[in-house]
N, C-alpha and C. Protein backbone atom coordinates (compact mmCIF):
# COMPACT_ATOMS: atom_id res chain seq x y z
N UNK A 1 121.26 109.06 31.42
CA UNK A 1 122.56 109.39 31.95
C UNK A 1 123.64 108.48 31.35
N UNK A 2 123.38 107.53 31.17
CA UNK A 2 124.05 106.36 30.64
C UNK A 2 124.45 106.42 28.99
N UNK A 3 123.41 107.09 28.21
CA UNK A 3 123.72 107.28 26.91
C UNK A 3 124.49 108.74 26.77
N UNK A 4 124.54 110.06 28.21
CA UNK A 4 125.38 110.49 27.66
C UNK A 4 126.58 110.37 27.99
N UNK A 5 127.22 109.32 28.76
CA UNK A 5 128.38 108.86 29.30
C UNK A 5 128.71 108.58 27.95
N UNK A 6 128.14 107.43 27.09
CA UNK A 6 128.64 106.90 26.05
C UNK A 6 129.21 108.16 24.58
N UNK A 7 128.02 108.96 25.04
CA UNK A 7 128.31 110.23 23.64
C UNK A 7 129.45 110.83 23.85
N UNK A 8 129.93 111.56 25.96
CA UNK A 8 131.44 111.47 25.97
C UNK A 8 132.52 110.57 25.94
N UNK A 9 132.01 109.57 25.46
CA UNK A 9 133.50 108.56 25.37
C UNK A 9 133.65 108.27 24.04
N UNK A 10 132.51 108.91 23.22
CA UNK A 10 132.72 108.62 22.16
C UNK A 10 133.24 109.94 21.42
N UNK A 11 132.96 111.07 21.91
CA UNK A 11 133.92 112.08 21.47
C UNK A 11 135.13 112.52 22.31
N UNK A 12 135.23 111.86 23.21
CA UNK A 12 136.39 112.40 24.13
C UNK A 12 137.35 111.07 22.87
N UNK A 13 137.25 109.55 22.60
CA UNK A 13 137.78 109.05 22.21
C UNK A 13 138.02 109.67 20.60
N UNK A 14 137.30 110.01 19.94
CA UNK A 14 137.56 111.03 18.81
C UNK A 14 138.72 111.94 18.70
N UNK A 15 138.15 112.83 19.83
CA UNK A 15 139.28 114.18 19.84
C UNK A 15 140.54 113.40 19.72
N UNK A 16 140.65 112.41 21.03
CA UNK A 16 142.37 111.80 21.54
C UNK A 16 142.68 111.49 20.22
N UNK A 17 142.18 110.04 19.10
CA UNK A 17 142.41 110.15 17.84
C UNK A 17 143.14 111.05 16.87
N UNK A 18 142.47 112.24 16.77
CA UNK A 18 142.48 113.18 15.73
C UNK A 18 143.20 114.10 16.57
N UNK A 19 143.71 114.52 17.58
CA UNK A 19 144.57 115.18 18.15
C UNK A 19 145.89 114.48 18.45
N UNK A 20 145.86 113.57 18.82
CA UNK A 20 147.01 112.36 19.59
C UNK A 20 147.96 111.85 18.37
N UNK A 21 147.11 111.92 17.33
CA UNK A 21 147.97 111.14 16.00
C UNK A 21 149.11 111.96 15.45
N UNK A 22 150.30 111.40 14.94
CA UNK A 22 151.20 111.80 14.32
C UNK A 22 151.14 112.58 13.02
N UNK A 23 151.83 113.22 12.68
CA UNK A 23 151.34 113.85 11.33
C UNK A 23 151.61 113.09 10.26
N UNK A 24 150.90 112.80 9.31
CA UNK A 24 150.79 112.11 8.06
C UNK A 24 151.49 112.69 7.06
N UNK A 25 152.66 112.29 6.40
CA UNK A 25 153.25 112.50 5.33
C UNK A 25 152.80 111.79 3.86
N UNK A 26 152.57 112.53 2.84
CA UNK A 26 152.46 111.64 1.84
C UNK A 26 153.43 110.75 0.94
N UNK A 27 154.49 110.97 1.90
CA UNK A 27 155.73 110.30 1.08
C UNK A 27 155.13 108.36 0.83
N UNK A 28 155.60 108.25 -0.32
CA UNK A 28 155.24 106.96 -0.30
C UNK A 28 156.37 106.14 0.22
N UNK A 29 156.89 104.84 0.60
CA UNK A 29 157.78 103.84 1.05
C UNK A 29 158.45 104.09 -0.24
N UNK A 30 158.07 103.87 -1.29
CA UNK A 30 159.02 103.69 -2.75
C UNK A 30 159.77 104.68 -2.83
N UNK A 31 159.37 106.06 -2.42
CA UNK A 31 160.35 107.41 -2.97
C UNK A 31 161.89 106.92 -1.45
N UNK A 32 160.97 106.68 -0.47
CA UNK A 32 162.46 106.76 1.05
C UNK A 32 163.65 106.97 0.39
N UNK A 33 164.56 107.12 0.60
CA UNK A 33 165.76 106.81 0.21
C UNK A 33 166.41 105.94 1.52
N UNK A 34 167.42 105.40 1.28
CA UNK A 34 168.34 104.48 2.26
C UNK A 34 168.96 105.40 2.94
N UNK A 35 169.36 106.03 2.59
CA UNK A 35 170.31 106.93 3.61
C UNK A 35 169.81 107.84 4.27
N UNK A 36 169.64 108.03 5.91
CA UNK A 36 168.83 108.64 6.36
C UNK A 36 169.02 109.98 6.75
N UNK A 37 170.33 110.24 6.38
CA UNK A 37 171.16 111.76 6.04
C UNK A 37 169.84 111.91 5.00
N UNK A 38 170.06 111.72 3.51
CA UNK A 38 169.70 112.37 2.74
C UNK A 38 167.99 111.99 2.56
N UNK A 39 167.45 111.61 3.00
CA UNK A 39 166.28 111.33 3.56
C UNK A 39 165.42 112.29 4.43
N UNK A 40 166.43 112.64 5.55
CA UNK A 40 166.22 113.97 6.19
C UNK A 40 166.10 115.54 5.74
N UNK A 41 167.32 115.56 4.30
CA UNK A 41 167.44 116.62 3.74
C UNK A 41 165.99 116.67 2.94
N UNK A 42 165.95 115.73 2.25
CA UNK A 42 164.93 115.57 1.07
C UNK A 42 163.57 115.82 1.99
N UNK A 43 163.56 115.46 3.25
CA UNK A 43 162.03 115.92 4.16
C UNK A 43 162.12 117.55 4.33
N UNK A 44 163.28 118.15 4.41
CA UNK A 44 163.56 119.57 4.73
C UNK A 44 163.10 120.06 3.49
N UNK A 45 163.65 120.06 2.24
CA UNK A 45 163.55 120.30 1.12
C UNK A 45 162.15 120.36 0.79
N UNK A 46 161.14 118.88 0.78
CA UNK A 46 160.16 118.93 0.33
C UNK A 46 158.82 119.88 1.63
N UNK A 47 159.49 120.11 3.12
CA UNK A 47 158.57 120.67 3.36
C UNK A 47 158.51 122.29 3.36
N UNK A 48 159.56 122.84 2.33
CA UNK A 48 159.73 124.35 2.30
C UNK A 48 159.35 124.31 0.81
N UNK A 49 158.59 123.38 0.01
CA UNK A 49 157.98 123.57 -0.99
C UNK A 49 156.60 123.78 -1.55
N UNK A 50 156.12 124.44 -2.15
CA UNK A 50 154.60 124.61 -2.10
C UNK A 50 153.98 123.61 -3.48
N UNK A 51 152.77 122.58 -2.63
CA UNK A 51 152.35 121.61 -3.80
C UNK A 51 151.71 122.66 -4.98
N UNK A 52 151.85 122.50 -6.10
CA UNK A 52 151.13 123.75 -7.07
C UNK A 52 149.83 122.81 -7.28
N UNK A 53 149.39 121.95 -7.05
CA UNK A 53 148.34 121.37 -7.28
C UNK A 53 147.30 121.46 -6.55
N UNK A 54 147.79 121.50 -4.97
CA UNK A 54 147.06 121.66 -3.64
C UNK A 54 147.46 123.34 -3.48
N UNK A 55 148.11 123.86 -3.55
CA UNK A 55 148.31 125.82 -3.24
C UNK A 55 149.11 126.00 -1.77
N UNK A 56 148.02 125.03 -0.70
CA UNK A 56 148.47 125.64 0.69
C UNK A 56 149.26 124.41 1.22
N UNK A 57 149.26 123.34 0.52
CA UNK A 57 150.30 122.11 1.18
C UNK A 57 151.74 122.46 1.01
N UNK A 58 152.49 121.61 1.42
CA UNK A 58 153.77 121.11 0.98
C UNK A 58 153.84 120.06 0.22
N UNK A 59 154.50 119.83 -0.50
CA UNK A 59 154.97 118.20 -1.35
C UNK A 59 154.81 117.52 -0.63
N UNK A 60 155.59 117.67 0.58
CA UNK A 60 155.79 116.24 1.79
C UNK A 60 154.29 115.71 1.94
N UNK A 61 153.76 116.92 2.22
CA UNK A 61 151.79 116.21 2.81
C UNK A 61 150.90 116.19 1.97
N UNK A 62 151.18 116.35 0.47
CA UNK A 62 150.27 116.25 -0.35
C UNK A 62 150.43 115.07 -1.18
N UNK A 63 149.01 114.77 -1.76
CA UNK A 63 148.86 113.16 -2.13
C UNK A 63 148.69 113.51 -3.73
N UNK A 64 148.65 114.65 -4.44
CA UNK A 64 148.84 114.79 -5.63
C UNK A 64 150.14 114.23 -6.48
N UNK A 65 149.57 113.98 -8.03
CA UNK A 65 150.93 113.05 -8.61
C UNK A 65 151.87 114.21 -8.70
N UNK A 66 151.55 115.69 -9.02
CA UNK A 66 152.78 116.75 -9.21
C UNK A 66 153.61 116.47 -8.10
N UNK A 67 152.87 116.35 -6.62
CA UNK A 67 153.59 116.88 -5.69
C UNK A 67 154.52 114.99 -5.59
N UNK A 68 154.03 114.54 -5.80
CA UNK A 68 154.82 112.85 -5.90
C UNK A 68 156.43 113.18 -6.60
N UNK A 69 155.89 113.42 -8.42
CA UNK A 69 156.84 113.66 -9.07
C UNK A 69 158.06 115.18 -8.61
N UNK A 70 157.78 115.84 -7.86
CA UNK A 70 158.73 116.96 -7.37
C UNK A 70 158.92 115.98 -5.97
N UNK A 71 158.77 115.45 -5.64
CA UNK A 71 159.38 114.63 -3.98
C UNK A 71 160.40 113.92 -4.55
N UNK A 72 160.17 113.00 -6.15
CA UNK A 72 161.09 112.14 -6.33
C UNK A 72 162.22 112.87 -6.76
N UNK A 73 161.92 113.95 -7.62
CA UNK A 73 163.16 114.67 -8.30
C UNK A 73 163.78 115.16 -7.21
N UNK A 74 163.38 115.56 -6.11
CA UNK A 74 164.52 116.19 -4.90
C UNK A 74 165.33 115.33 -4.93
N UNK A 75 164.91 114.16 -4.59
CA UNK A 75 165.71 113.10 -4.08
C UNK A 75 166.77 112.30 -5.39
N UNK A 76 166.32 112.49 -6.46
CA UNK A 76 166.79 112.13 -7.55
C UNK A 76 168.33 112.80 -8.15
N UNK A 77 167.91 114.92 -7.28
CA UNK A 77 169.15 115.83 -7.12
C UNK A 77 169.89 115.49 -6.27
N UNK A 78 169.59 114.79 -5.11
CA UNK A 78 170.30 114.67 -3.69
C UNK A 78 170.90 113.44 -3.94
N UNK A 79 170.46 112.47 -4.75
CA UNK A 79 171.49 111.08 -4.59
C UNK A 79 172.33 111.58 -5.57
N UNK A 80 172.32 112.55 -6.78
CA UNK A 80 173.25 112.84 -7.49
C UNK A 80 174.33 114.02 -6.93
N UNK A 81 174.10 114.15 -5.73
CA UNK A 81 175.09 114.83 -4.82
C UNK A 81 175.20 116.28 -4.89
N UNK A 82 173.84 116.77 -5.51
CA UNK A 82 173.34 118.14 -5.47
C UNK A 82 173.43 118.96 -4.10
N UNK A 83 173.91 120.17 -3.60
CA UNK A 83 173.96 120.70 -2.05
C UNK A 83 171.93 120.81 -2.42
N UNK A 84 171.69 121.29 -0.65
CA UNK A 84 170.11 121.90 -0.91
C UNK A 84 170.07 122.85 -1.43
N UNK A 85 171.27 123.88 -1.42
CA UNK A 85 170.77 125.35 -2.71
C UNK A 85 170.37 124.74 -3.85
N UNK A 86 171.29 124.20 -4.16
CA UNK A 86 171.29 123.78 -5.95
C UNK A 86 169.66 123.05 -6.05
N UNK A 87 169.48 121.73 -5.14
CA UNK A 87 167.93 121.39 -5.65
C UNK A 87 166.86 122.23 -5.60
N UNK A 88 167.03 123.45 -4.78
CA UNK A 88 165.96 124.46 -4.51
C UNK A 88 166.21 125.66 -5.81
N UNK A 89 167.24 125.80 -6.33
CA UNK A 89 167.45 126.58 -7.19
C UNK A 89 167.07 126.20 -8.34
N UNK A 90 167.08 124.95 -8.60
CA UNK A 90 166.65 124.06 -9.98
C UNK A 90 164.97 123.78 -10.12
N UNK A 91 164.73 123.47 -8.35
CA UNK A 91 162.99 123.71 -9.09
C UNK A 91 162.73 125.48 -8.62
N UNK A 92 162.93 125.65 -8.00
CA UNK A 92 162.64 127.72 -8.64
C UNK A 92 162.80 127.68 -10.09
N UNK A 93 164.03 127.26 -10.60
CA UNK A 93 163.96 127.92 -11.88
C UNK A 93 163.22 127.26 -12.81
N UNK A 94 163.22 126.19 -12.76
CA UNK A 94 162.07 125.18 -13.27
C UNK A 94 160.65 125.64 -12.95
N UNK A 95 160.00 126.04 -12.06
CA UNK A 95 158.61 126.28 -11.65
C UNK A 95 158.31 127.45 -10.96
N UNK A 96 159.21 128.55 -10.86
CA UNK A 96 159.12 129.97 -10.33
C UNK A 96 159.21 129.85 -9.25
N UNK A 97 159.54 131.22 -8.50
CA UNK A 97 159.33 131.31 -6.99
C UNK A 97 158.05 131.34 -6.02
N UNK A 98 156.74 130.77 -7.59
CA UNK A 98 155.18 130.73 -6.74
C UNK A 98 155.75 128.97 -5.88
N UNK A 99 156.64 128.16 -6.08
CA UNK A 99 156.69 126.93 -5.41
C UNK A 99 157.50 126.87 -4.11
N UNK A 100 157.69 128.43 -3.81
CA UNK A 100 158.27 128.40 -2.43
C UNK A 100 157.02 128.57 -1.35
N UNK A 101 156.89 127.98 -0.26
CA UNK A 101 156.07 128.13 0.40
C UNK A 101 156.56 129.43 1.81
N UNK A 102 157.69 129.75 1.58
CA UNK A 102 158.21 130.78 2.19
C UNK A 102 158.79 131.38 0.96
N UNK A 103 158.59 132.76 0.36
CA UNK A 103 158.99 133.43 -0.69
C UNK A 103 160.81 134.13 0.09
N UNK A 104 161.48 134.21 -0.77
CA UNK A 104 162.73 134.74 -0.68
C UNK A 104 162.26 136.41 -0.38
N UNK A 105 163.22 136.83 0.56
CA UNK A 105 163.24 138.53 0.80
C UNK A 105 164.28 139.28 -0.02
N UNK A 106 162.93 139.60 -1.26
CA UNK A 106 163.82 140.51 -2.87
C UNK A 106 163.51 141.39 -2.86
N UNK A 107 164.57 141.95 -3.55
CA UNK A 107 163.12 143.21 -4.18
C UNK A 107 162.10 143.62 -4.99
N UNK A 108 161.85 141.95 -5.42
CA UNK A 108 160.21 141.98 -6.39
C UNK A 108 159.83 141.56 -5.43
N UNK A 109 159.97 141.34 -3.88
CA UNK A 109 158.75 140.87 -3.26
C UNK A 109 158.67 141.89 -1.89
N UNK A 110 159.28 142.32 -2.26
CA UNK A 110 159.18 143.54 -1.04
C UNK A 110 157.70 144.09 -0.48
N UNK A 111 157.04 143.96 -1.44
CA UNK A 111 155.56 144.67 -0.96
C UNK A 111 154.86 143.44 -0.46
N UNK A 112 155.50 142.20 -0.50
CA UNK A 112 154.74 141.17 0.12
C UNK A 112 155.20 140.84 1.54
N UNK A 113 156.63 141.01 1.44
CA UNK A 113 157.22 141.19 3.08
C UNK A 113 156.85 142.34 3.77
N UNK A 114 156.60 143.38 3.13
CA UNK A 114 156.56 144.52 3.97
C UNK A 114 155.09 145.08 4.06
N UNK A 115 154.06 144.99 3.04
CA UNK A 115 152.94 144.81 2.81
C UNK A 115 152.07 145.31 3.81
N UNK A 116 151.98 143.91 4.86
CA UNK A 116 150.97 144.17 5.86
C UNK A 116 151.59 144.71 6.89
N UNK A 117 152.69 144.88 7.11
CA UNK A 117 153.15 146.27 8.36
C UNK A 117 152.68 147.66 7.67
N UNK A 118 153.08 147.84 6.41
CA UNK A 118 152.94 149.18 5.67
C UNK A 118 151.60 149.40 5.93
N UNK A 119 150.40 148.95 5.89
CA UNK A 119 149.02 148.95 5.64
C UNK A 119 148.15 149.34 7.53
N UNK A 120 149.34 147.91 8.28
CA UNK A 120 149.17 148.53 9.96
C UNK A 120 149.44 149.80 10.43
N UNK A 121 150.56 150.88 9.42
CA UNK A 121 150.71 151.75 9.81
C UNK A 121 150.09 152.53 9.48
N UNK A 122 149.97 152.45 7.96
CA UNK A 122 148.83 152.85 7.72
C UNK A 122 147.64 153.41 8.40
N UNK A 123 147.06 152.06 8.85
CA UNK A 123 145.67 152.68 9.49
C UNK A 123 145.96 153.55 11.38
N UNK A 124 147.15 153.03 11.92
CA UNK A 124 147.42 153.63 12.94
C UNK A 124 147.47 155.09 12.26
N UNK A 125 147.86 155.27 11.83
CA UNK A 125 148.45 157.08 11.50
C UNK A 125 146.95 157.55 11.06
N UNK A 126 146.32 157.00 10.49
CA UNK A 126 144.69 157.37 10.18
C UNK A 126 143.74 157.22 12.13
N UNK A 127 143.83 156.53 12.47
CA UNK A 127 144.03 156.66 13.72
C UNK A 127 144.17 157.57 14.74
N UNK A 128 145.40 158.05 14.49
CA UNK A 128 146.55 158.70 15.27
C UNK A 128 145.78 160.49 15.22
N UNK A 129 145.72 160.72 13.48
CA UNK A 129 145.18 161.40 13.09
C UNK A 129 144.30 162.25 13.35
N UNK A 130 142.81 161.17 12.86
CA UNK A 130 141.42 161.44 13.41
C UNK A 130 141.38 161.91 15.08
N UNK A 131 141.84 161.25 15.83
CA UNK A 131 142.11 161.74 17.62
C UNK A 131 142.27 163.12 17.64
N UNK A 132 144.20 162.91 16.90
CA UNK A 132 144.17 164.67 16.95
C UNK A 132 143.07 165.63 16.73
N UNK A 133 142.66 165.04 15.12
CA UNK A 133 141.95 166.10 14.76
C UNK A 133 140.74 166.43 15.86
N UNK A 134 140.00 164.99 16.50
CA UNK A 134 138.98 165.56 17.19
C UNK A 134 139.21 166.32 18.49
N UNK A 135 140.41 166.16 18.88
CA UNK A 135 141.19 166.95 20.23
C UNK A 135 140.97 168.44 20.04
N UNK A 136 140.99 169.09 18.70
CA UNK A 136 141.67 170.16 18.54
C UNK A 136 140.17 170.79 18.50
N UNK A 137 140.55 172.00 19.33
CA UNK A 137 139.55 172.99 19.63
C UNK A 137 139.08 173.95 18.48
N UNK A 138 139.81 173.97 17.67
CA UNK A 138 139.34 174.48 16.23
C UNK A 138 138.61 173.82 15.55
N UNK A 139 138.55 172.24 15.51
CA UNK A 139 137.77 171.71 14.68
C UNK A 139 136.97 171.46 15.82
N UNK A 140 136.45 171.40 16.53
CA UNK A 140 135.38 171.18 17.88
C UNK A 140 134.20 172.03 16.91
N UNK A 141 132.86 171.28 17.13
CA UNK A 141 131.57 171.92 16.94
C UNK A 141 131.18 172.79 18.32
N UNK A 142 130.62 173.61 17.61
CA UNK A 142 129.98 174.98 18.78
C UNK A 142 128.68 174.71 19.04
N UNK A 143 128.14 173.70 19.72
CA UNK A 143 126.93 173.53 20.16
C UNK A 143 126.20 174.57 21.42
N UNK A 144 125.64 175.93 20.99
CA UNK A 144 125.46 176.87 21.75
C UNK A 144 123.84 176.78 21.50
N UNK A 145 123.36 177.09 22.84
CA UNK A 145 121.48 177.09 22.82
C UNK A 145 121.22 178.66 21.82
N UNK A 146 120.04 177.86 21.54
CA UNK A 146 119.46 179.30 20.67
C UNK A 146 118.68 180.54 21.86
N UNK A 147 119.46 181.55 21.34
CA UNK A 147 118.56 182.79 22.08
C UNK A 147 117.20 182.38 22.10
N UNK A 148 116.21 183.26 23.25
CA UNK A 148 114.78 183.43 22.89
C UNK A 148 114.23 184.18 21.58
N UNK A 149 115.00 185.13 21.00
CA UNK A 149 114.56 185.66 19.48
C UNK A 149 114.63 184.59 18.60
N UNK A 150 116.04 183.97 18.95
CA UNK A 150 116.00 182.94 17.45
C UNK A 150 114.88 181.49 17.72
N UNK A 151 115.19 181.38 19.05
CA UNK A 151 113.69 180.00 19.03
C UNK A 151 112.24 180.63 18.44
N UNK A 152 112.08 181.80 18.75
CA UNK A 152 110.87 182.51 18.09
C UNK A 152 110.59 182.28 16.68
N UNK A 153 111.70 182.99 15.75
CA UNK A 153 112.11 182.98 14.79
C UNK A 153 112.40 181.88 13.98
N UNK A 154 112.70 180.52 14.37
CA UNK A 154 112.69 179.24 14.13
C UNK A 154 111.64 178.67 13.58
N UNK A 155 110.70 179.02 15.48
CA UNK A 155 109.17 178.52 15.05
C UNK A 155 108.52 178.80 14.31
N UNK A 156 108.97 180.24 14.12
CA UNK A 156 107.92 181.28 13.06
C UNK A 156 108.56 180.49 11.31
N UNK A 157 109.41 180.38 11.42
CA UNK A 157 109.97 179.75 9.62
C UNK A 157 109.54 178.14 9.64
N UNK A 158 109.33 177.52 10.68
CA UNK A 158 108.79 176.08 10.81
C UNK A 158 107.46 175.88 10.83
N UNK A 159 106.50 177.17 10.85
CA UNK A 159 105.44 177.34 11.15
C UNK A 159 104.86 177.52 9.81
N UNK A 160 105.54 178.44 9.23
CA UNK A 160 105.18 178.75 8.17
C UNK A 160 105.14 178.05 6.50
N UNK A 161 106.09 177.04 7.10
CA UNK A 161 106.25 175.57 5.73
C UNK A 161 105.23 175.15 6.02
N UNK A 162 105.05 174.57 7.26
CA UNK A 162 103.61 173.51 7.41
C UNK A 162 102.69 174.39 6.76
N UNK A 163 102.28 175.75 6.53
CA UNK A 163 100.82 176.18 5.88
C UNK A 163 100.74 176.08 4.57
């Protein structure tokens, strides 16, 4: 009883850990900037960016040198008094719109915004469909018993393979 007191305190103390903790940024102390205006921007900036090294991070939380070197250049646009369009427009055009981690609503990306509703409706109307169709008394199967001639007649053609 005593050792499993200890196994819950030792995962109840786990979870609190790994749940309780703050989120970890990979910004290093060296990139900070002093000014905590543009410090703030440059955290906005780097967390609507996608690390191309890591795929599903942001710059901010990734420990790769790409995603290092694109944290410093934000900040490198922002002390040179760049608005946030302009630094977001400069690495788009520098590294495409695969480095947005939220893609812009265009019309080359339309089938990616609209995509998976198109596909939900999709299958509803396939759905929707099939019901009808099985509702409808025309397509209904006619499951009617066989006369006594034709059960005769059955047996007699089932009778007659087996010989």
């Amino acid at each position: 009883m005593r050792c499993l007191r200890n196994v819950f305190g030792v995962l109840a103390l786990t979870l609190l850990v790994v749940f309780a903790s703050p989120t970890v940024h990979a910004v290093q102390p060296d990139e900070v900037l002093k000014d905590p205006k543009l410090e703030s921007r440059a955290r906005a900036l780097s967390a609507e960016l996608r690390c191309l090294v890591c795929q599903n991070q942001s710059i901010d939380d990734s420990d790769a040198p790409l995603a290092r070197d694109l944290r410093v250049l934000i900040r490198e646009r922002l002390t040179k008094g760049d608005s946030d369009s302009q630094v977001m427009s400069f690495v788009v055009d520098r590294y495409g719109e695969f480095v947005l981690l939220k893609p812009r609503f265009a019309a080359h990306t339309l089938v990616l915004w609209l995509g998976p509703f198109l596909i939900l409706l999709a299958g509803i109307a396939v759905v929707v469909h099939q019901r009808r169709r099985r509702a409808d008394p025309a397509n209904a199967k006619i499951e009617a018993e066989l006369t006594d001639d034709e059960a005769r007649k059955l047996e007699q053609l089932l009778n007659s393979k087996d010989q």
